[in-house]
Protein backbone atom coordinates (compact mmCIF):
# COMPACT_ATOMS: atom_id res chain seq x y z
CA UNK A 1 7.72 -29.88 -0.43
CA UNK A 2 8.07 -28.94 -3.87
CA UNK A 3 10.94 -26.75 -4.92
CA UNK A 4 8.45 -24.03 -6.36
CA UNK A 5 6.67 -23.57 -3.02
CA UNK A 6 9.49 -23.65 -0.99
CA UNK A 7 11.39 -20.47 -2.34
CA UNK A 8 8.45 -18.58 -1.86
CA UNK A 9 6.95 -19.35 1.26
CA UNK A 10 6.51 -17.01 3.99
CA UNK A 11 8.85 -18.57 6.84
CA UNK A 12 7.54 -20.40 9.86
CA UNK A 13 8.86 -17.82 12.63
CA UNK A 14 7.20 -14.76 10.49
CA UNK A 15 3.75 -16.25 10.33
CA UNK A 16 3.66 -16.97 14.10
CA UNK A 17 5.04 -14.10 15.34
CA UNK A 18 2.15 -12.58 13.44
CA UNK A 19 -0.68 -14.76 15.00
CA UNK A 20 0.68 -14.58 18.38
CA UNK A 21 0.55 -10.70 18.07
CA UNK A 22 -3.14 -11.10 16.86
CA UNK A 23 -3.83 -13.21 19.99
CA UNK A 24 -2.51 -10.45 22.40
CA UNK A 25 -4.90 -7.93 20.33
CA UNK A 26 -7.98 -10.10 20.64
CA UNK A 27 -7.37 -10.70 24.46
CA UNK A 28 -7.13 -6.99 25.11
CA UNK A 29 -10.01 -6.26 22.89
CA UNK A 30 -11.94 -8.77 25.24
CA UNK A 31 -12.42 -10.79 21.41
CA UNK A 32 -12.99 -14.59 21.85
CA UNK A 33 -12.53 -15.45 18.10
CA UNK A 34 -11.06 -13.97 14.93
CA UNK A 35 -12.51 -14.81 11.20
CA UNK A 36 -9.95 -13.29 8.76
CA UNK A 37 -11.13 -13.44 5.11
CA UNK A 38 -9.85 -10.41 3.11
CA UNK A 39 -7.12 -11.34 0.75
CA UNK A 40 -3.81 -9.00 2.03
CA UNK A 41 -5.37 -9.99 5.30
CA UNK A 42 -5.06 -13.54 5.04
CA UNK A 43 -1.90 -13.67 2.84
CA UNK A 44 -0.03 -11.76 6.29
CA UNK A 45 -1.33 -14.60 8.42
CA UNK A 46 -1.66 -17.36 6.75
CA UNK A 47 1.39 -17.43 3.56
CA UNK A 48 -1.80 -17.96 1.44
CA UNK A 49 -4.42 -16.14 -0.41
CA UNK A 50 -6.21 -19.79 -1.37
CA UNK A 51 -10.05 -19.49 -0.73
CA UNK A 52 -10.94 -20.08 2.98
CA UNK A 53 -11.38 -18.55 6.40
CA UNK A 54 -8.30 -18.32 8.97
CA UNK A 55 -10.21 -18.61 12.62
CA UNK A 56 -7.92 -17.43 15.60
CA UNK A 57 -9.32 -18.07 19.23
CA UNK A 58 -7.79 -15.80 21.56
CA UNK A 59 -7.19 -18.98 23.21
CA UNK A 60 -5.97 -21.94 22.04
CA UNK A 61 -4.46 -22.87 18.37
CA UNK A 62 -5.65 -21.28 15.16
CA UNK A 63 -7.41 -23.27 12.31
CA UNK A 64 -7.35 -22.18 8.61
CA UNK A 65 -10.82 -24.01 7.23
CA UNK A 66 -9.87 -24.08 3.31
CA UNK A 67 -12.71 -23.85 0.60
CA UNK A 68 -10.03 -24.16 -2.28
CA UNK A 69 -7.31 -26.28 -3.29
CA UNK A 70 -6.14 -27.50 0.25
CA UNK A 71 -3.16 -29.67 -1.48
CA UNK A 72 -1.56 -26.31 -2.05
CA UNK A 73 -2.29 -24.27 0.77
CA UNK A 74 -0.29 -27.08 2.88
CA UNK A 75 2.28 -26.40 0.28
CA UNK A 76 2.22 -22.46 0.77
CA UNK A 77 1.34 -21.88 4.54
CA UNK A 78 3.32 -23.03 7.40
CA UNK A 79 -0.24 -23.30 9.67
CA UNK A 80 -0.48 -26.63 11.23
CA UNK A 81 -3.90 -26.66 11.20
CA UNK A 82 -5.06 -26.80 7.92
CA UNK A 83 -8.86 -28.25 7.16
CA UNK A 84 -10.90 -28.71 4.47
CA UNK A 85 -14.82 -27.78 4.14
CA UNK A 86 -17.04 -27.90 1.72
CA UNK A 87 -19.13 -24.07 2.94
CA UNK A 88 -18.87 -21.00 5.06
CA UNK A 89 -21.78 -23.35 6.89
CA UNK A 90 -19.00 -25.74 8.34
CA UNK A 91 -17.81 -22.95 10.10
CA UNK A 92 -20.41 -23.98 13.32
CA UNK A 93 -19.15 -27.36 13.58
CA UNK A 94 -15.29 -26.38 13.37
CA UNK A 95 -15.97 -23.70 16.10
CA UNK A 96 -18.12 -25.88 18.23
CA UNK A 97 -14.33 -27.98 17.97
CA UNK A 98 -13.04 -25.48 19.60
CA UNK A 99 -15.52 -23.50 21.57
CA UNK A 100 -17.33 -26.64 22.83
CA UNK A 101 -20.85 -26.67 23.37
CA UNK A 102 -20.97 -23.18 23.64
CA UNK A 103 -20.45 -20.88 20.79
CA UNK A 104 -17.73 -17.64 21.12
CA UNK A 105 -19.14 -14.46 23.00
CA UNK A 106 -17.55 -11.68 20.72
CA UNK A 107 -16.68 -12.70 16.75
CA UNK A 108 -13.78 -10.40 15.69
CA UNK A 109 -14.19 -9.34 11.58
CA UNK A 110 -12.77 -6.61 9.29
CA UNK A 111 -15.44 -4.56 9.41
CA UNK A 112 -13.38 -2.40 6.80
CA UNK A 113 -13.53 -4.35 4.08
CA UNK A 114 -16.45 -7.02 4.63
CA UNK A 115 -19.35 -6.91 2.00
CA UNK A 116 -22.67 -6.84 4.20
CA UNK A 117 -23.89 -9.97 2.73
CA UNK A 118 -20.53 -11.71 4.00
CA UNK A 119 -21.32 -10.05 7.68
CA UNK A 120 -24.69 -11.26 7.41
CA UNK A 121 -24.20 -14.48 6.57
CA UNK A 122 -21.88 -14.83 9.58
CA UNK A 123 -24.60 -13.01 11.90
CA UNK A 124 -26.84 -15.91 11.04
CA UNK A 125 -24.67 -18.99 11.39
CA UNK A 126 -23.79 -17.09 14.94
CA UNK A 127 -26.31 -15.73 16.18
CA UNK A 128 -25.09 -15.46 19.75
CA UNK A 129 -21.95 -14.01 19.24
CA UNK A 130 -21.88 -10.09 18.85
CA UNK A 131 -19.38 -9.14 15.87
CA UNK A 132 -17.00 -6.89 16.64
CA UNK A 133 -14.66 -4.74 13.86
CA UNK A 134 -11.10 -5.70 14.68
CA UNK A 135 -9.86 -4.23 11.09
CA UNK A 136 -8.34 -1.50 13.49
CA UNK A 137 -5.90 -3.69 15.56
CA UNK A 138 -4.93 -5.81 12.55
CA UNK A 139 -3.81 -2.62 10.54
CA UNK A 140 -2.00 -1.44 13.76
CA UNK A 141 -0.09 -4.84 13.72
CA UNK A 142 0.70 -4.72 9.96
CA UNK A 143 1.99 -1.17 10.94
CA UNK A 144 5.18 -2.76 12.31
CA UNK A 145 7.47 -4.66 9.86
CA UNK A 146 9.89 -7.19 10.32
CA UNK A 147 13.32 -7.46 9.24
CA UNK A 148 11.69 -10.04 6.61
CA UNK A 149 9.31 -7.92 5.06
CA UNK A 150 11.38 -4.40 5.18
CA UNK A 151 14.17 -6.97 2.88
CA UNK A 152 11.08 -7.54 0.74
CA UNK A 153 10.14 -4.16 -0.05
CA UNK A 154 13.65 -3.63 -0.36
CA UNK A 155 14.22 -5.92 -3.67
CA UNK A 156 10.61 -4.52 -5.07
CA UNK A 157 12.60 -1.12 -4.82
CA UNK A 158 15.28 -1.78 -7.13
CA UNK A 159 13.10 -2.22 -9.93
CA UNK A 160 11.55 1.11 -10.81
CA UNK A 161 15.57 2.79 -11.06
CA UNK A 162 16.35 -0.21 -13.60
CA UNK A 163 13.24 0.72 -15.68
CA UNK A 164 14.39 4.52 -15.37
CA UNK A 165 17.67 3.64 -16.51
CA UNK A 166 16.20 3.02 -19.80
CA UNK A 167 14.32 5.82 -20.49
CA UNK A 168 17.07 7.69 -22.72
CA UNK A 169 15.74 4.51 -25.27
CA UNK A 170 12.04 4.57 -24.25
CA UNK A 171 11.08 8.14 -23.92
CA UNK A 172 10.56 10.21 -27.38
CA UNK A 173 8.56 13.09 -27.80
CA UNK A 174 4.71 11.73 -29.66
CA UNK A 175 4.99 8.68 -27.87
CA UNK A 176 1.37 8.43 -25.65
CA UNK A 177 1.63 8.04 -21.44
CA UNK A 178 -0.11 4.59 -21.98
CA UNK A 179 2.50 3.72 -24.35
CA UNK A 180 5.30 5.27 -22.14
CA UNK A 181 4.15 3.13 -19.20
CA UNK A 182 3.39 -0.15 -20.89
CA UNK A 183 7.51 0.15 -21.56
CA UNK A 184 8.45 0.78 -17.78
CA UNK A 185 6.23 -1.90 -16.83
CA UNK A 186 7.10 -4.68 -19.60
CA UNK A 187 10.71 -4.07 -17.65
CA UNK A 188 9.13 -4.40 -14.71
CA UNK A 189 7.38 -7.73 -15.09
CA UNK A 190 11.03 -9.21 -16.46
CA UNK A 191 12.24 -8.43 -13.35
CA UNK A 192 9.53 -10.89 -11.10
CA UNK A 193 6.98 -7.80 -10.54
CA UNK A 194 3.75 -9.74 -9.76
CA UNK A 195 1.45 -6.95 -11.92
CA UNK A 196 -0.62 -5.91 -9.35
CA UNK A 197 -1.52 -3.64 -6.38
CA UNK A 198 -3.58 -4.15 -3.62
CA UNK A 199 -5.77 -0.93 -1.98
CA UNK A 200 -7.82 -1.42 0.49
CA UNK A 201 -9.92 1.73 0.99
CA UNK A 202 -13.40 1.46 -0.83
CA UNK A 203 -13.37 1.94 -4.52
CA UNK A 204 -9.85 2.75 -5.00
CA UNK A 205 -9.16 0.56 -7.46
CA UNK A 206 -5.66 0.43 -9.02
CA UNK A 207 -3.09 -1.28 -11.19
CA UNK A 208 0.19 0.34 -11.71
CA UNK A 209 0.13 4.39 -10.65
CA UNK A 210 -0.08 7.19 -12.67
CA UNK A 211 2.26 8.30 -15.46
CA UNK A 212 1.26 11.54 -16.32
CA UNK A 213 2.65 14.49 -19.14
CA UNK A 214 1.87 17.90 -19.03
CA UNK A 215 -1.28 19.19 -18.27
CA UNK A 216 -3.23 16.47 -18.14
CA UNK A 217 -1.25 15.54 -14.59
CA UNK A 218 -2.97 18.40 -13.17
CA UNK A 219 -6.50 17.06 -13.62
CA UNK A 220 -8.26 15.67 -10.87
CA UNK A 221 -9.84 12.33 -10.58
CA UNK A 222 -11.58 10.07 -7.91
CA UNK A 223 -8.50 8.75 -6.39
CA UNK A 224 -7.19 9.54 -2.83
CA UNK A 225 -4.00 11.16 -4.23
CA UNK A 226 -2.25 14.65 -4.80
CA UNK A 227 -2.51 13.65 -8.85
CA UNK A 228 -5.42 12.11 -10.92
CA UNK A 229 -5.00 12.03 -14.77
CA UNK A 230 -7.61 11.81 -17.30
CA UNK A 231 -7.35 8.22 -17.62
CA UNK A 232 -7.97 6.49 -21.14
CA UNK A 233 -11.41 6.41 -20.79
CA UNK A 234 -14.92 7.50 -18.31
CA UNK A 235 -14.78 4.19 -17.46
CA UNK A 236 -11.53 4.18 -15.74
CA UNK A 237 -10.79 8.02 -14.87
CA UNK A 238 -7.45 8.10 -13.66
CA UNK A 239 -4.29 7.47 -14.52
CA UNK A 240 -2.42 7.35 -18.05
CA UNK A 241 -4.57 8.01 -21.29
CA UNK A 242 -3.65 7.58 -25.08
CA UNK A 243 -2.85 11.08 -25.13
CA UNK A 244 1.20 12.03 -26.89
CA UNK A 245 4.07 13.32 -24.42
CA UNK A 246 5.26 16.56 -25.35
CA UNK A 247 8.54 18.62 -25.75
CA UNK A 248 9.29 20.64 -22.49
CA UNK A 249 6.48 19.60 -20.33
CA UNK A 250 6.60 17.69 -17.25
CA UNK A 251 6.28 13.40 -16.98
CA UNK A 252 5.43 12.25 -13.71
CA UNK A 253 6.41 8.93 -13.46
CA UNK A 254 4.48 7.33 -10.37
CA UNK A 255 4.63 3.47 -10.19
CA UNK A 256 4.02 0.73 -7.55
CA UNK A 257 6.14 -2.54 -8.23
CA UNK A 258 5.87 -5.62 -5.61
CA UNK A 259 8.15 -8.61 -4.95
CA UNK A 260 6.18 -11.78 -3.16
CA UNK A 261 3.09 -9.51 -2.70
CA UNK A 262 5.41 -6.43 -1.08
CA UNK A 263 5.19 -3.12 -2.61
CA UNK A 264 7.58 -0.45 -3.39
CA UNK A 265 5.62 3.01 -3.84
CA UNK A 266 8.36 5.40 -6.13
CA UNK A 267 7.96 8.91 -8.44
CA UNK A 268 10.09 10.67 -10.22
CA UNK A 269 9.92 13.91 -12.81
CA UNK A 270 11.10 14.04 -15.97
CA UNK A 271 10.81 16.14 -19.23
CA UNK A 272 11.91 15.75 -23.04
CA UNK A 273 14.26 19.15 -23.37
CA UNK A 274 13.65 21.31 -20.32
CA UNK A 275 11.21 22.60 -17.60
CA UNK A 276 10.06 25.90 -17.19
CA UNK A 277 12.08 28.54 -15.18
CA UNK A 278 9.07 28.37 -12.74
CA UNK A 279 8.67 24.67 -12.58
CA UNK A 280 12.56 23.89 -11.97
CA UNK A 281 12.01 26.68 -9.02
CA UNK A 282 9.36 24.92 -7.35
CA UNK A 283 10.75 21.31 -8.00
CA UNK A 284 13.46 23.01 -5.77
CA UNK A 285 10.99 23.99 -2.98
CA UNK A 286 10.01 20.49 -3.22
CA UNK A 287 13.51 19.01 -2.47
CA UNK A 288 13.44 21.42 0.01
CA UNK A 289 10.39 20.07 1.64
CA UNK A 290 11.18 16.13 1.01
CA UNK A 291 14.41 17.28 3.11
CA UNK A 292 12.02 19.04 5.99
CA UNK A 293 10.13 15.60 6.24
CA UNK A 294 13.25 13.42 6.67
CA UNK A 295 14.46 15.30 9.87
CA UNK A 296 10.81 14.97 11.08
CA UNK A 297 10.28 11.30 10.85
CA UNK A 298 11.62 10.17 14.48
CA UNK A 299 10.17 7.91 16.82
CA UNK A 300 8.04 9.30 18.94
CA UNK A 301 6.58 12.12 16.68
CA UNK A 302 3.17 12.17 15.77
CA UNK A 303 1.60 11.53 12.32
CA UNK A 304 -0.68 14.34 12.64
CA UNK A 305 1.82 17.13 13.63
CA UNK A 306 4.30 15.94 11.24
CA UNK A 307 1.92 16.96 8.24
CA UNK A 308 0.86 20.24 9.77
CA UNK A 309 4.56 20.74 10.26
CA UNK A 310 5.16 20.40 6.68
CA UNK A 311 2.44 22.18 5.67
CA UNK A 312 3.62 25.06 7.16
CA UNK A 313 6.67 25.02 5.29
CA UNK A 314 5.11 25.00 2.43
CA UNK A 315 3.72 27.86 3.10
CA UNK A 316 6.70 29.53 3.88
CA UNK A 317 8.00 28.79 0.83
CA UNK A 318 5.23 29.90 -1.13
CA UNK A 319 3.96 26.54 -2.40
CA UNK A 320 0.88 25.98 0.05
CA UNK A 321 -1.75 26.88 -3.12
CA UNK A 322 -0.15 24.11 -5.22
CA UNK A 323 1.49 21.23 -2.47
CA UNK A 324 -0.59 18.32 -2.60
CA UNK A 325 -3.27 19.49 -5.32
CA UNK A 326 -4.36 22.70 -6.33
CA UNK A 327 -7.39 24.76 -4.35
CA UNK A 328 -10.19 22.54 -2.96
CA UNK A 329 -8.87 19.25 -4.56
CA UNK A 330 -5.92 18.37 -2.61
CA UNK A 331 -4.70 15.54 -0.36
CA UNK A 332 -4.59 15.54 3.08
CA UNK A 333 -1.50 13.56 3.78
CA UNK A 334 1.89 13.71 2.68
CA UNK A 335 3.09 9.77 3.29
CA UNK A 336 1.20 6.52 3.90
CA UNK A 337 2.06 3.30 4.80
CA UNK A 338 3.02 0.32 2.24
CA UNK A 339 3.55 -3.23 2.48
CA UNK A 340 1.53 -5.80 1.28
CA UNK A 341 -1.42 -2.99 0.30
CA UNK A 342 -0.28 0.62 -1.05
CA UNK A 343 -2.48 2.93 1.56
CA UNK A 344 -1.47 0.62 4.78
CA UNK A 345 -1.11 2.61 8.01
CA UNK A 346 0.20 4.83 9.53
CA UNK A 347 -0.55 7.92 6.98
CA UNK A 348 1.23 11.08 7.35
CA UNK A 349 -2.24 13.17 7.25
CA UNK A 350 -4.74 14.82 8.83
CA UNK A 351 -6.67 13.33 12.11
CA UNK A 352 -4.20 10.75 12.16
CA UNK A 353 -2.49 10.52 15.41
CA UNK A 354 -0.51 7.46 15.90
CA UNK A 355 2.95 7.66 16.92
CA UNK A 356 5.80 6.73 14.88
CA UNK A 357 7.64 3.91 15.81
CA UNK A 358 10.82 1.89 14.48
CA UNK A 359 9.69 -0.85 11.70
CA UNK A 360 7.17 1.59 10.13
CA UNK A 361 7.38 1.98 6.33
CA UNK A 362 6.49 5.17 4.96
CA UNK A 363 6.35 6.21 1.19
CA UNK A 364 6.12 9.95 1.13
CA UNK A 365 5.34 11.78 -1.93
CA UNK A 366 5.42 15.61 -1.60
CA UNK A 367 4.46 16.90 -5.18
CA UNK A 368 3.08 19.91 -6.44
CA UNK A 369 0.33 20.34 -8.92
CA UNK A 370 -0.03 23.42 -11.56
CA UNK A 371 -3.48 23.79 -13.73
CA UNK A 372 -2.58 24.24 -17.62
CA UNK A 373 1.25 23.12 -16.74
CA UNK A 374 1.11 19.48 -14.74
CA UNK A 375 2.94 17.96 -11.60
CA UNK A 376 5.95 17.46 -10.18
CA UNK A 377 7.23 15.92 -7.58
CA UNK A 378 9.22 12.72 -5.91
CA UNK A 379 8.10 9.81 -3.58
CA UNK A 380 10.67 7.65 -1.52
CA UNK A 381 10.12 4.65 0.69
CA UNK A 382 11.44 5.39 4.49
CA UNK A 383 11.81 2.67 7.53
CA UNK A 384 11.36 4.44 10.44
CA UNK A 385 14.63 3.23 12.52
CA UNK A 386 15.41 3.61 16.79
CA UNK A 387 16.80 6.98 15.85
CA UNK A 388 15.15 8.70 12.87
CA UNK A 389 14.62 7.11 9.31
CA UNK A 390 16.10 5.31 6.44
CA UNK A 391 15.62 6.31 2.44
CA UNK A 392 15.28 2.50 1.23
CA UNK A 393 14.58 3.38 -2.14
CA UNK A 394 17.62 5.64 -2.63
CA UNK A 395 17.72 7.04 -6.17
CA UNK A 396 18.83 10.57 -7.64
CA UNK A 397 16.60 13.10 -7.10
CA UNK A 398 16.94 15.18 -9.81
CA UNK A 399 14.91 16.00 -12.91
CA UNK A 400 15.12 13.66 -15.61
CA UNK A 401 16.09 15.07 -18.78
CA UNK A 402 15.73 13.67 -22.10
């Protein structure tokens, strides 16, 4: 094996641990065969986002059928079974392999993210064999990270407080929040960040977060977040525009860096001179609240009443009409999963009601949004441990003045 591939690839152990926890979902799901195509998908099983379709029978030995270069998928995946074909119409014959004469009963498919022409292609080449969405149970074992992947997100952590570290040289008051970013991430991309994120919810595209200065942070946009941004143009609403930075308003500094396709999820505040009386008071309340989630994230608590919890101290202290959004454009969660996608499960939100459990990795990102001033706020990585949580992406917490 070539040096190159070596250092990178997923170990042996990790990817079957994975598979072999797939196989217990599909036999209690009653699922007699798996087709995983979607990219973060298939990188967690397989080591490999090369084109091609990873079947798992819920008995027997899984097969990864490889459309593209199958020279380096050997090199990258640990699979055993590794074949090429030339179509998705090869698919019968490999599964006839495997199924014998008879086809599989139930087809198991990420209903989530599959385009309908994908499904229906599938329906056709099986036509006796009911599909079934198993994007559930595969997010549910995602949920849970090993030691492996926790040391992953881990190293993508340290990069966003070396990139902070230079903002005394960076940030100067004129300079535009495209320009300010395009700094933080030229650092970032030095240090082995691979430049991209994955989301999988429908058109939520993204590519590094949001940095955001003064009142512009406060504008909405289409993303599932707390904080929008104008954007630098219609075309792409959200996010960092070409607009300049000024003296005493508020940066918010929220960036996703990765290591080997991990993510680290991290925001900070900062200003050129100084906040506002009333904006240093309710960064406070925020601490405040960032403190009230860390006692709360135990095993054995549930997602659900852990954001109504905190949601209720905001209210207490006064920050309910601005925690999260402003008026009818706010989030409803406080914390999501991340791993190899930035809005994994489980989600500290509304209607979600899956109990924490050791190995979960939560970013949570309490911030507070004022029209005509900006936002503020913080977001922090947390493993959920056997008796409470862990702050992996420990970094001060203050304000960052300039």
């Amino acid at each position: 094996m070539n040096k190159e591939f070596h250092d990178r690839k997923t170990p042996k152990p990790e990817i079957e641990a994975r598979i072999s926890a797939l196989k217990q979902a599909l036999a209690e799901r009653e699922v007699d065969l798996a087709i995983i195509v979607q990219n973060a998908d298939l990188f967690y099983f397989t080591g490999t986002i090369q084109r091609g379709y990873l079947l798992v029978p819920q008995k027997g030995d899984p097969l990864f059928a490889v459309t593209g270069n199958i020279d380096r998928v050997r090199e990258e995946s640990s699979l055993e079974a590794i074949e090429a074909i030339s179509s998705l119409k090869d698919l019968g014959e490999l599964c006839s392999q495997m199924f014998g004469s008879s086809r599989p009963g139930t087809l198991g498919l990420e209903f989530d993210v599959l385009p309908v022409s994908f499904f229906n292609r599938i329906s056709a080449l099986f036509p006796s064999s009911r599909p079934v969405d198993i994007s559930s149970a595969i997010k549910k074992i995602r949920m849970i990270k090993s030691p492996y992947e926790i040391e992953k997100i881990k190293v993508s952590a340290t990069i966003l407080p070396e990139a902070l570290s230079h903002l005394p040289e960076i940030l100067k008051p004129g300079m535009t929040e495209v320009g300010l970013q395009s700094e933080i991430i030229r650092i970032a991309r030095r240090r082995s960040h691979f430049g991209a994120h994955r989301v999988r919810g429908f058109n939520q595209e993204s590519y590094y977060g949001h940095v955001l200065a003064g009142p512009r942070g406060a504008v909405p946009s289409m993303v599932n977040s707390p904080t929008g941004g104008l954007g630098s143009t219609p075309a792409f609403g959200y996010g960092a525009g070409h607009w300049p930075i000024e003296v005493n308003s508020p940066v918010l500094i929220d960036l996703c860096f990765g290591i080997d396709g991990y993510l680290s999820d991290q925001t900070r505040t900062a200003v050129v001179g100084k906040l506002s009386p009333s904006l240093v008071q309710a960064y406070g309340k925020i601490l405040s609240l960032k403190r009230e989630i860390e006692k709360l994230l135990r095993p054995g608590a549930i997602c659900e009443e852990v954001y109504f919890q905190v949601f209720g101290k905001a209210e207490e202290l006064g920050l309910a009409e601005n925690f999260m959004g402003f008026g009818q454009r706010r989030a409803r969660f406080v914390g999501h999963g991340i791993g190899l996608e930035m809005d994994e499960w489980p989600v500290i939100g509304r209607g979600f009601k899956v109990t924490l459990a050791p190995g979960m990795v939560l970013a949570l990102e309490p911030k507070a949004v004022f029209p005509g001033l900006g936002a503020i706020g913080l977001e922090d990585n947390y493993v959920i441990t056997e008796t409470g949580c862990e702050n992996i992406t420990p970094l001060d917490e203050s304000i960052i003045e300039l």
